[in-house]
N, C-alpha and C. Protein backbone atom coordinates (compact mmCIF):
# COMPACT_ATOMS: atom_id res chain seq x y z
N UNK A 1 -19.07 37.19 -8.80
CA UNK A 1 -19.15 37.47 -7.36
C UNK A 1 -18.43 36.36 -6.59
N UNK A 2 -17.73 36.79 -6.20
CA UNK A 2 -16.98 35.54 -4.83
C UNK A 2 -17.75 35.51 -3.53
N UNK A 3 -16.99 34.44 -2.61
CA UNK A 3 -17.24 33.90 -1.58
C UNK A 3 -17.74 35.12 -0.89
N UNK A 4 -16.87 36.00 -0.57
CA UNK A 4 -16.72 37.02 0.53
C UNK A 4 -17.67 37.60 0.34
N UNK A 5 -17.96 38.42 -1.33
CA UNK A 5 -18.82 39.71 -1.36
C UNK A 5 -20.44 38.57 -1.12
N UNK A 6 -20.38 37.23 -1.18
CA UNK A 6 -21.88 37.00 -0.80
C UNK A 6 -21.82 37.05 0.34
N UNK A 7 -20.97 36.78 1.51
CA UNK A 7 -20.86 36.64 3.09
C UNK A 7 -21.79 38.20 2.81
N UNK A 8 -20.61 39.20 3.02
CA UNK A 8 -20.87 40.25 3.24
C UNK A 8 -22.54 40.72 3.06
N UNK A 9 -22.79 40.34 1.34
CA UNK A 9 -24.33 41.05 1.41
C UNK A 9 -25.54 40.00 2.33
N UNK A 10 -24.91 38.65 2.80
CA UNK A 10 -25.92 38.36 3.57
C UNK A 10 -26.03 38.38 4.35
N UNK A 11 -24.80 39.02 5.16
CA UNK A 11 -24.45 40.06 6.85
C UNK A 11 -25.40 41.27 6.67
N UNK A 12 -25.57 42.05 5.29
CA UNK A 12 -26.31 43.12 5.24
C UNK A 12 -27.48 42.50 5.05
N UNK A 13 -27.93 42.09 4.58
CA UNK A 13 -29.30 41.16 4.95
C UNK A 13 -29.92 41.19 6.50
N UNK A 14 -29.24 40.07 6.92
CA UNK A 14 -29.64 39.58 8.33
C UNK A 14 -30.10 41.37 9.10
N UNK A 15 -28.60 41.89 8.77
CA UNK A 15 -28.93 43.60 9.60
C UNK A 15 -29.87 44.05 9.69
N UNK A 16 -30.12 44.22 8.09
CA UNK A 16 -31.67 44.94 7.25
C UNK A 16 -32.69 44.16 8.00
N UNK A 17 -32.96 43.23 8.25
CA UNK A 17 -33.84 42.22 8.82
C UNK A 17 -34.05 42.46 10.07
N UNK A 18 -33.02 42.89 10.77
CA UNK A 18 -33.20 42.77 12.09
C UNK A 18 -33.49 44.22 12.55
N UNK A 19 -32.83 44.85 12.01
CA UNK A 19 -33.62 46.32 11.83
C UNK A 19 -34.93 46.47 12.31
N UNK A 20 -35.47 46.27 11.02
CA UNK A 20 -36.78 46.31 10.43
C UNK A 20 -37.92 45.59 11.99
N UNK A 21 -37.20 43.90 12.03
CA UNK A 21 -37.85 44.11 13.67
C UNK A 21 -37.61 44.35 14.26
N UNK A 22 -37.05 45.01 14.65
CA UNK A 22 -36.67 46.31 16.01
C UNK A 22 -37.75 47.13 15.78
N UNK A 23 -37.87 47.66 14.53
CA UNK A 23 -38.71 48.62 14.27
C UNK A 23 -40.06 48.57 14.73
N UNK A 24 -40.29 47.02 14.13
CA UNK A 24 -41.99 46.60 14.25
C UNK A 24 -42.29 46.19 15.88
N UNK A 25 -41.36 46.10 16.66
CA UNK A 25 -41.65 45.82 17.89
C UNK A 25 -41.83 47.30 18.91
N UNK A 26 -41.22 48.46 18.44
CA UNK A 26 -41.15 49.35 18.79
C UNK A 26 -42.57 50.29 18.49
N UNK A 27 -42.79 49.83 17.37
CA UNK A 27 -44.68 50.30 17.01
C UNK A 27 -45.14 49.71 17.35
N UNK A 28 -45.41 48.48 18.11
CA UNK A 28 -46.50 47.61 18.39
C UNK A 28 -47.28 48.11 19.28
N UNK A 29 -48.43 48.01 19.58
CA UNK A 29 -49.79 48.14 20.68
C UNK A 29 -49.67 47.09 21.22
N UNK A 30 -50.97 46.92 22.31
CA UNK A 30 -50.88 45.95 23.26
C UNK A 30 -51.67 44.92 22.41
N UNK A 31 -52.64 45.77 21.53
CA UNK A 31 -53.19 45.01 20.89
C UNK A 31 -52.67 44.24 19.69
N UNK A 32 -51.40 44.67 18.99
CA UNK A 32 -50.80 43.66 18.49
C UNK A 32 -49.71 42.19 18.96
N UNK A 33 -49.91 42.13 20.49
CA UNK A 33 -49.26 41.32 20.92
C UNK A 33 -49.27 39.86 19.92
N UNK A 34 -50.61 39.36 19.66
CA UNK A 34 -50.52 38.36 18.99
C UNK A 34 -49.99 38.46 17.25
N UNK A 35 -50.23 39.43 17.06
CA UNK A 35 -49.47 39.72 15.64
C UNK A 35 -47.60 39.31 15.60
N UNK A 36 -47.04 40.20 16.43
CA UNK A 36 -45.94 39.84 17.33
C UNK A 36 -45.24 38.89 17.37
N UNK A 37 -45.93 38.10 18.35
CA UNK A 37 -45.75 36.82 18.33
C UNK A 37 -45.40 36.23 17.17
N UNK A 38 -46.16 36.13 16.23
CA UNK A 38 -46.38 35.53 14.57
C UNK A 38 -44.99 35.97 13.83
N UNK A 39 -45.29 37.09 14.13
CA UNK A 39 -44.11 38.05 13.44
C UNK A 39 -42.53 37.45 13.88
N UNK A 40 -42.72 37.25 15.27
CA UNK A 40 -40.94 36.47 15.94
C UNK A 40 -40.81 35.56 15.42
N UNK A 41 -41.91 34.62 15.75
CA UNK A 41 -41.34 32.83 14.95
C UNK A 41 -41.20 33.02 13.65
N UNK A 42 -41.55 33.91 12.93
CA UNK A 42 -41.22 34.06 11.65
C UNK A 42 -40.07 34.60 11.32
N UNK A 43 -39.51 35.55 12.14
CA UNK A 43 -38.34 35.83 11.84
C UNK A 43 -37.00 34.96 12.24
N UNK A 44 -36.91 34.43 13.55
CA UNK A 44 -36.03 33.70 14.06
C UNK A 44 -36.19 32.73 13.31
N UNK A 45 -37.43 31.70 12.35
CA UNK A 45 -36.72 31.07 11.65
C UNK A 45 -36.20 31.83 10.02
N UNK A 46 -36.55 32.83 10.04
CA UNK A 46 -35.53 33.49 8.81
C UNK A 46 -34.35 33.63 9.25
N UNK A 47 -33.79 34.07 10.54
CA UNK A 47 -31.96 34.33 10.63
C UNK A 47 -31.50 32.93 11.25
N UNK A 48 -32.18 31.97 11.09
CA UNK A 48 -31.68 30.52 11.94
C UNK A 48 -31.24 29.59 10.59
């Protein structure tokens, strides 16, 4: 595997990732606000 094809699958990564919270923010209740929360700082430090 070269340079590029890892760029690439960890561009499809980050996507898949960011997806996914789009998703979970779009199901959320009011009552998962604090879940949420948990859920962001966890992700922003996964794509940081």
């Amino acid at each position: 595997m070269n340079y590029t094809d890892f760029e690439e699958r960890s561009a499809v990564r980050k996507t898949e990732r960011l997806r996914v919270s789009d998703q979970a923010i779009t199901d959320l209740s009011a009552g998962d606000q604090l879940l949420f929360e948990r859920f962001g700082q966890a992700g922003e430090r996964t794509l940081h």
